[in-house]
N, C-alpha and C. Protein backbone atom coordinates (compact mmCIF):
# COMPACT_ATOMS: atom_id res chain seq x y z
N UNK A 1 -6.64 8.27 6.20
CA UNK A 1 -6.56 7.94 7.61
C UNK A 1 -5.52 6.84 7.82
N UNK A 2 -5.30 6.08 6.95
CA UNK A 2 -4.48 4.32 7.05
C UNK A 2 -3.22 5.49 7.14
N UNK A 3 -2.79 6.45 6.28
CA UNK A 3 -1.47 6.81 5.96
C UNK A 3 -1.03 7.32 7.18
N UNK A 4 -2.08 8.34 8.04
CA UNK A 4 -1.76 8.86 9.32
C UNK A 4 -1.70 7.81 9.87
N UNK A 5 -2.40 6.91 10.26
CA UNK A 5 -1.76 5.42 11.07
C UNK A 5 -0.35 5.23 10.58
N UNK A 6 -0.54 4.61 9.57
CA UNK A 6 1.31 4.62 9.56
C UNK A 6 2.32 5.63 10.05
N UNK A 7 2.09 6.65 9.87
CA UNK A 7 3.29 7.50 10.09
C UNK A 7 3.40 7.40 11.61
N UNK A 8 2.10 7.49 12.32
CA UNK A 8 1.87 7.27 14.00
C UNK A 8 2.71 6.42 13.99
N UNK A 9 2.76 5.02 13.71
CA UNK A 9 3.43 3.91 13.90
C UNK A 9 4.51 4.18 13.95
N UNK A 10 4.95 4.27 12.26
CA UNK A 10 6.76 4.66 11.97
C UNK A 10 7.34 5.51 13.43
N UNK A 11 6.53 6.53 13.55
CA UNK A 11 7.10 7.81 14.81
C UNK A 11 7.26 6.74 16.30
N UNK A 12 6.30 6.44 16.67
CA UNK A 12 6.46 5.15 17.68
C UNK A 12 7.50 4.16 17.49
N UNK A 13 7.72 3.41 16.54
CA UNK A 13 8.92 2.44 16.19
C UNK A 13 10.09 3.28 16.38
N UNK A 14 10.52 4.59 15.80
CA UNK A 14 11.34 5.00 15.75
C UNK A 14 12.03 5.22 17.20
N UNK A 15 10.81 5.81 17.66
CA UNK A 15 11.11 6.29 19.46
C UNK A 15 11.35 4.99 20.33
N UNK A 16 10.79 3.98 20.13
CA UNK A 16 11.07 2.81 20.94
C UNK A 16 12.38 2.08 20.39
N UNK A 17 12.44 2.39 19.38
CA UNK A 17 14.07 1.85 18.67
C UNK A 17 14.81 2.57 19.90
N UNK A 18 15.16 4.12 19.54
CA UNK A 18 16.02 4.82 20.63
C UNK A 18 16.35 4.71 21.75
N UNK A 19 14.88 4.51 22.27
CA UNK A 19 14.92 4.13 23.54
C UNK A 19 15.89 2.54 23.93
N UNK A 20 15.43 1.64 22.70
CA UNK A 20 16.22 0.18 23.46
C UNK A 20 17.64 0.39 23.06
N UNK A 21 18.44 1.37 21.95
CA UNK A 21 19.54 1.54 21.91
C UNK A 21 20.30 2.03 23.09
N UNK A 22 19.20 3.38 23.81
CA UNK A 22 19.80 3.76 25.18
C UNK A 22 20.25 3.17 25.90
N UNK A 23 19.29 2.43 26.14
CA UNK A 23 19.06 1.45 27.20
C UNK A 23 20.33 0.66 27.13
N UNK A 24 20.81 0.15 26.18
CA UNK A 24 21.58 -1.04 25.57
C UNK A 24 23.30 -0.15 26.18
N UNK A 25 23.38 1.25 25.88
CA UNK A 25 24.34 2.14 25.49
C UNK A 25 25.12 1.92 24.29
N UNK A 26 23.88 1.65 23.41
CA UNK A 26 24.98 1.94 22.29
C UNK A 26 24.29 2.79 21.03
N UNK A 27 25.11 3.45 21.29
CA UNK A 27 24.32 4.80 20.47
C UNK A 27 23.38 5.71 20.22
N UNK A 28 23.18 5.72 21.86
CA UNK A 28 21.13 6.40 22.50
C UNK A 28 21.37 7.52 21.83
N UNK A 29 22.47 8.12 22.07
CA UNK A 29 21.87 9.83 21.83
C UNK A 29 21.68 9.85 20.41
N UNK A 30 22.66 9.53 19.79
CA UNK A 30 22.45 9.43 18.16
C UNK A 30 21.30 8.99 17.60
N UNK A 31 20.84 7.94 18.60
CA UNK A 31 19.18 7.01 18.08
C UNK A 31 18.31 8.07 18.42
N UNK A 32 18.39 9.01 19.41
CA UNK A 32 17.41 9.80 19.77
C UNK A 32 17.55 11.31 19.22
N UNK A 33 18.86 11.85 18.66
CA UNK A 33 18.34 12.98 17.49
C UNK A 33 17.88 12.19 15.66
N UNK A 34 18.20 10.87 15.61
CA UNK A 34 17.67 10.78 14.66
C UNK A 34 16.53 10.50 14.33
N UNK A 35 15.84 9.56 15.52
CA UNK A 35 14.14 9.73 15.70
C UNK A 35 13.50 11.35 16.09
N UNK A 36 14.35 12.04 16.50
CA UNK A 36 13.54 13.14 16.82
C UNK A 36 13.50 13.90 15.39
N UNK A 37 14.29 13.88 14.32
CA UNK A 37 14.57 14.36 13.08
C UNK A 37 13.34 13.96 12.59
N UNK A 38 13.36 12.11 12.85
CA UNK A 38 12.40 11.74 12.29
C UNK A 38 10.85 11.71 12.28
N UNK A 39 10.33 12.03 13.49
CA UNK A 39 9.11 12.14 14.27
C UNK A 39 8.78 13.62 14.13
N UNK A 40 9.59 15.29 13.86
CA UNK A 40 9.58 16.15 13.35
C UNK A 40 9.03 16.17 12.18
N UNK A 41 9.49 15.80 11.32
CA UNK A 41 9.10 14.91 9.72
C UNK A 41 8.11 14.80 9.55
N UNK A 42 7.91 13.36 10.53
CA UNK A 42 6.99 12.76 10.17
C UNK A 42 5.16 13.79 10.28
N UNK A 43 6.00 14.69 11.73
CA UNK A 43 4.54 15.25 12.12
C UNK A 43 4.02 16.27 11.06
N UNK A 44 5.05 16.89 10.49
CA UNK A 44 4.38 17.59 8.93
C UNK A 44 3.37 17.03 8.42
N UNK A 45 4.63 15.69 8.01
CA UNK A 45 3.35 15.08 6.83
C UNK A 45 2.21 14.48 7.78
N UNK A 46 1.74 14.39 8.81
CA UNK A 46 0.51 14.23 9.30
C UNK A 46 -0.29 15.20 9.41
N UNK A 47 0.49 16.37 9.70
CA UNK A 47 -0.40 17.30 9.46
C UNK A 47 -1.21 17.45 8.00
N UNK A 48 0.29 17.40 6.66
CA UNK A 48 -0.67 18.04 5.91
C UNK A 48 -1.84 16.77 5.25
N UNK A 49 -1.54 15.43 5.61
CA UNK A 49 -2.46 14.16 5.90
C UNK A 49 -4.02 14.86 6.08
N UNK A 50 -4.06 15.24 7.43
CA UNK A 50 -5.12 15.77 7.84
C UNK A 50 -6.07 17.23 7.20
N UNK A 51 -5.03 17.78 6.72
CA UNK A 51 -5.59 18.95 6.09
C UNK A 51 -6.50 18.30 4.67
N UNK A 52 -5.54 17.35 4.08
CA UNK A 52 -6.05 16.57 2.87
C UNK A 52 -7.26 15.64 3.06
N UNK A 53 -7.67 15.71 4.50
CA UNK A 53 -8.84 14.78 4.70
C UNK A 53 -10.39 15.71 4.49
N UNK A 54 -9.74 16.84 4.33
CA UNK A 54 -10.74 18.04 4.15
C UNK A 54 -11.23 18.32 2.35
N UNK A 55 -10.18 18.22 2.01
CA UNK A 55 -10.09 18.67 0.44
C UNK A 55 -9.72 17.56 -0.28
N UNK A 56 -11.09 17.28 -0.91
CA UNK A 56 -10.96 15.80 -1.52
C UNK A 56 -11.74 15.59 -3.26
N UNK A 57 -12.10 14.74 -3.63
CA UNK A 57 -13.07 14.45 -4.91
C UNK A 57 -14.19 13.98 -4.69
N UNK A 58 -14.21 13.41 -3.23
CA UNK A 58 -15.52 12.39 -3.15
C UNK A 58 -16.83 12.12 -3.44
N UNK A 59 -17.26 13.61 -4.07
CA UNK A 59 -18.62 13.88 -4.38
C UNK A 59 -18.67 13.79 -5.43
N UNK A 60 -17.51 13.83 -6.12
CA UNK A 60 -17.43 13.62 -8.02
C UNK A 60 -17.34 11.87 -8.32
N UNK A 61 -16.12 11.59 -6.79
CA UNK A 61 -16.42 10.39 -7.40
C UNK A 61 -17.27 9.20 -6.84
N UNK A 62 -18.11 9.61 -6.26
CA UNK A 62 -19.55 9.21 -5.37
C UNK A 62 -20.40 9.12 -7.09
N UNK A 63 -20.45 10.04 -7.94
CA UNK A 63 -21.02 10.35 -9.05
C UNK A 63 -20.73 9.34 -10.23
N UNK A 64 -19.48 9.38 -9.98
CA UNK A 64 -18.83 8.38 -11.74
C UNK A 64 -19.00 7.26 -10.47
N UNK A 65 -18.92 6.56 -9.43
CA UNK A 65 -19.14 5.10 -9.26
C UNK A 65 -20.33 5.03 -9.74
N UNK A 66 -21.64 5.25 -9.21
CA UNK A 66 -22.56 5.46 -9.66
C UNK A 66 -22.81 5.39 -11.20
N UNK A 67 -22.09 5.98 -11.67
CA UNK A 67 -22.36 5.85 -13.09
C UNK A 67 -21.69 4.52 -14.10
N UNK A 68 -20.72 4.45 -13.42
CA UNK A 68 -20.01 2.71 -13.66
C UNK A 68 -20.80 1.88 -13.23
N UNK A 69 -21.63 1.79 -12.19
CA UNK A 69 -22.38 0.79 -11.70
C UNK A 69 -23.93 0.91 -12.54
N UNK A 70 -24.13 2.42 -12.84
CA UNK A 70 -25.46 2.10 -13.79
C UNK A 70 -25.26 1.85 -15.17
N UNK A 71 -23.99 1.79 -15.82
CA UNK A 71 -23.58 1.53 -16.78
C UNK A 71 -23.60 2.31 -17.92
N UNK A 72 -23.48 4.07 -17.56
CA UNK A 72 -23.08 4.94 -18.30
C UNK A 72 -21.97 4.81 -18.69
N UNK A 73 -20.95 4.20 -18.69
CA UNK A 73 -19.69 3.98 -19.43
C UNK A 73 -19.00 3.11 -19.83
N UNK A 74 -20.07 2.38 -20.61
CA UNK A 74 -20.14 0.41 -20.70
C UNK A 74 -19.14 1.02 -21.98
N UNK A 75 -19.74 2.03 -23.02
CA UNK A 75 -19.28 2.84 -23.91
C UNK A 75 -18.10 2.68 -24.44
N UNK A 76 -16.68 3.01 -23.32
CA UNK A 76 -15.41 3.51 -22.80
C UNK A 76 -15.04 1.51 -23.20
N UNK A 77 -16.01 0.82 -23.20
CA UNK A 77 -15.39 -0.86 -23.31
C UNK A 77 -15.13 -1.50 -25.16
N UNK A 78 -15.89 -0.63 -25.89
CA UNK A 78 -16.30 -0.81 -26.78
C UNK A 78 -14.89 -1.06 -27.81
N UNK A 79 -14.33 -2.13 -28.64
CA UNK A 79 -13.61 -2.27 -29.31
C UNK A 79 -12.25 -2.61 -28.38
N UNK A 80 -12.29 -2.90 -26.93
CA UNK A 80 -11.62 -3.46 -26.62
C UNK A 80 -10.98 -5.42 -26.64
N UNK A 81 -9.76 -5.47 -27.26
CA UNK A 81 -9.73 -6.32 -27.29
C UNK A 81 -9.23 -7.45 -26.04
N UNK A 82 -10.19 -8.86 -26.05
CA UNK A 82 -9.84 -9.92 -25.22
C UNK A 82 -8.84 -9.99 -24.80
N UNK A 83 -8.17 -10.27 -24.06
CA UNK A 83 -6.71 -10.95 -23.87
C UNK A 83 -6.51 -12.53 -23.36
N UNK A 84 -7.83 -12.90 -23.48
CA UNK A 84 -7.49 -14.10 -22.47
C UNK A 84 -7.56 -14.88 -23.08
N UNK A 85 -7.48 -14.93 -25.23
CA UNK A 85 -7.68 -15.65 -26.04
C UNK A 85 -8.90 -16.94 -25.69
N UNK A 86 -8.38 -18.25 -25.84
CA UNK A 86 -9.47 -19.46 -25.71
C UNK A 86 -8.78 -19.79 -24.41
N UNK A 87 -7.87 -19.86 -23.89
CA UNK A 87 -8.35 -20.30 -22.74
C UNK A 87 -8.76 -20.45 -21.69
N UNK A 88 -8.39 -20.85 -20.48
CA UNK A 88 -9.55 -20.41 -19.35
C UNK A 88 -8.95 -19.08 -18.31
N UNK A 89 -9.85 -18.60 -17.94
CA UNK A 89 -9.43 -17.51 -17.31
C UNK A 89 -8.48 -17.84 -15.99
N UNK A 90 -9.30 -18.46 -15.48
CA UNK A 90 -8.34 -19.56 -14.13
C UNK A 90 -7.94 -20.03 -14.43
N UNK A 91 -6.34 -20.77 -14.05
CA UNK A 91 -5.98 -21.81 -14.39
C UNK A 91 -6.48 -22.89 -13.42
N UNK A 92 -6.22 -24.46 -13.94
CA UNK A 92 -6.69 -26.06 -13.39
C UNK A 92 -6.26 -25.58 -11.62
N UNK A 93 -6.78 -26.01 -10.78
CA UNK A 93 -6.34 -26.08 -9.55
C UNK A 93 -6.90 -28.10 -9.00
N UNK A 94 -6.72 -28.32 -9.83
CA UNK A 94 -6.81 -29.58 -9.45
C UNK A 94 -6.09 -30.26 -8.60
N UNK A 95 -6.10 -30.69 -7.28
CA UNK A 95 -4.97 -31.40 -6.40
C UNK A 95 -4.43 -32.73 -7.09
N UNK A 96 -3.02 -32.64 -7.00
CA UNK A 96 -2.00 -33.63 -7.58
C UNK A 96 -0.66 -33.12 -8.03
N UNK A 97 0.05 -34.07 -8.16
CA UNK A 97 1.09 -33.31 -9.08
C UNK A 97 0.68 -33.01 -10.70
N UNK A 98 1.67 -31.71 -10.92
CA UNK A 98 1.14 -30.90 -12.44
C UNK A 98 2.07 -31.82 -13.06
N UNK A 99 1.22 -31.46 -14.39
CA UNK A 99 1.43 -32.15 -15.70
C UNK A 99 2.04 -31.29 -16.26
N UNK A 100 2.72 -30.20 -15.93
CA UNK A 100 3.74 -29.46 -16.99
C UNK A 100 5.32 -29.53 -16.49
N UNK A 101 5.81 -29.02 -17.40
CA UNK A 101 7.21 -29.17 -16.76
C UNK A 101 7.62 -28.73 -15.74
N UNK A 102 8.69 -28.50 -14.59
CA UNK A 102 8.68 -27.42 -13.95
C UNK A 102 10.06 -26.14 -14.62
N UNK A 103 9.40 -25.08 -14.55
CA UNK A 103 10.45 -24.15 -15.36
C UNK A 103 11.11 -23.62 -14.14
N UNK A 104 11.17 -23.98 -12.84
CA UNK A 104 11.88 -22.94 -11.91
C UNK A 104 13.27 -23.62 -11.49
N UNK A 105 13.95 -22.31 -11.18
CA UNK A 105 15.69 -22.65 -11.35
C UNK A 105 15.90 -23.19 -10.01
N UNK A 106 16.58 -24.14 -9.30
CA UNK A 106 17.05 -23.91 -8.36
C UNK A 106 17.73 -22.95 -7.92
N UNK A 107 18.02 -22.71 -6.45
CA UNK A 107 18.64 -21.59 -5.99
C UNK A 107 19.92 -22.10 -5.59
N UNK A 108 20.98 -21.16 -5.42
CA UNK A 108 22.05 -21.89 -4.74
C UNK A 108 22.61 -21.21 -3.66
């Protein structure tokens, strides 16, 4: 559904772009076959958006959350190694200035 929002959007931006180019005269018609190219486009892929809201996994994976959460696949963890060695998972957020060097470049 978020993706069909976007494309709604994109198609709207596009058309109100055109429109303030018109308006402006500089380059309406061109702004307005290339939003219409684009809003053509776009309405495919909303369509096939919508078709895909039909044909999905959700019942399979309604099943494996479920099963991650009851801990049928603690299993799948087994012989994985740490990465976070000894130290702390967070780093210090202590207010002050840091005690390490600073490694960042200026910009120019």
């Amino acid at each position: 559904i978020v993706d069909i929002g976007a494309e709604l959007f994109a198609m709207s931006a596009a058309c109100v772009r055109a429109e303030h180019l018109r308006g402006a005269g500089e380059h309406g018609r061109e702004a307005y076959q290339l939003a219409d190219a684009f809003c053509r486009q776009a309405r495919v892929r909303v369509e096939e958006l919508f078709t895909r809201l039909w044909s999905n996994t959700d019942d399979l994976d309604r099943r494996v959350v479920d099963g991650v959460l009851s801990g049928t696949y603690t299993w799948l963890e087994e012989g994985v190694i740490d990465p976070s060695g000894e130290g702390p998972w967070i780093a210090d957020a202590t207010p002050g200035p840091s005690v390490q060097e600073n490694q960042h470049r200026p910009l120019r």
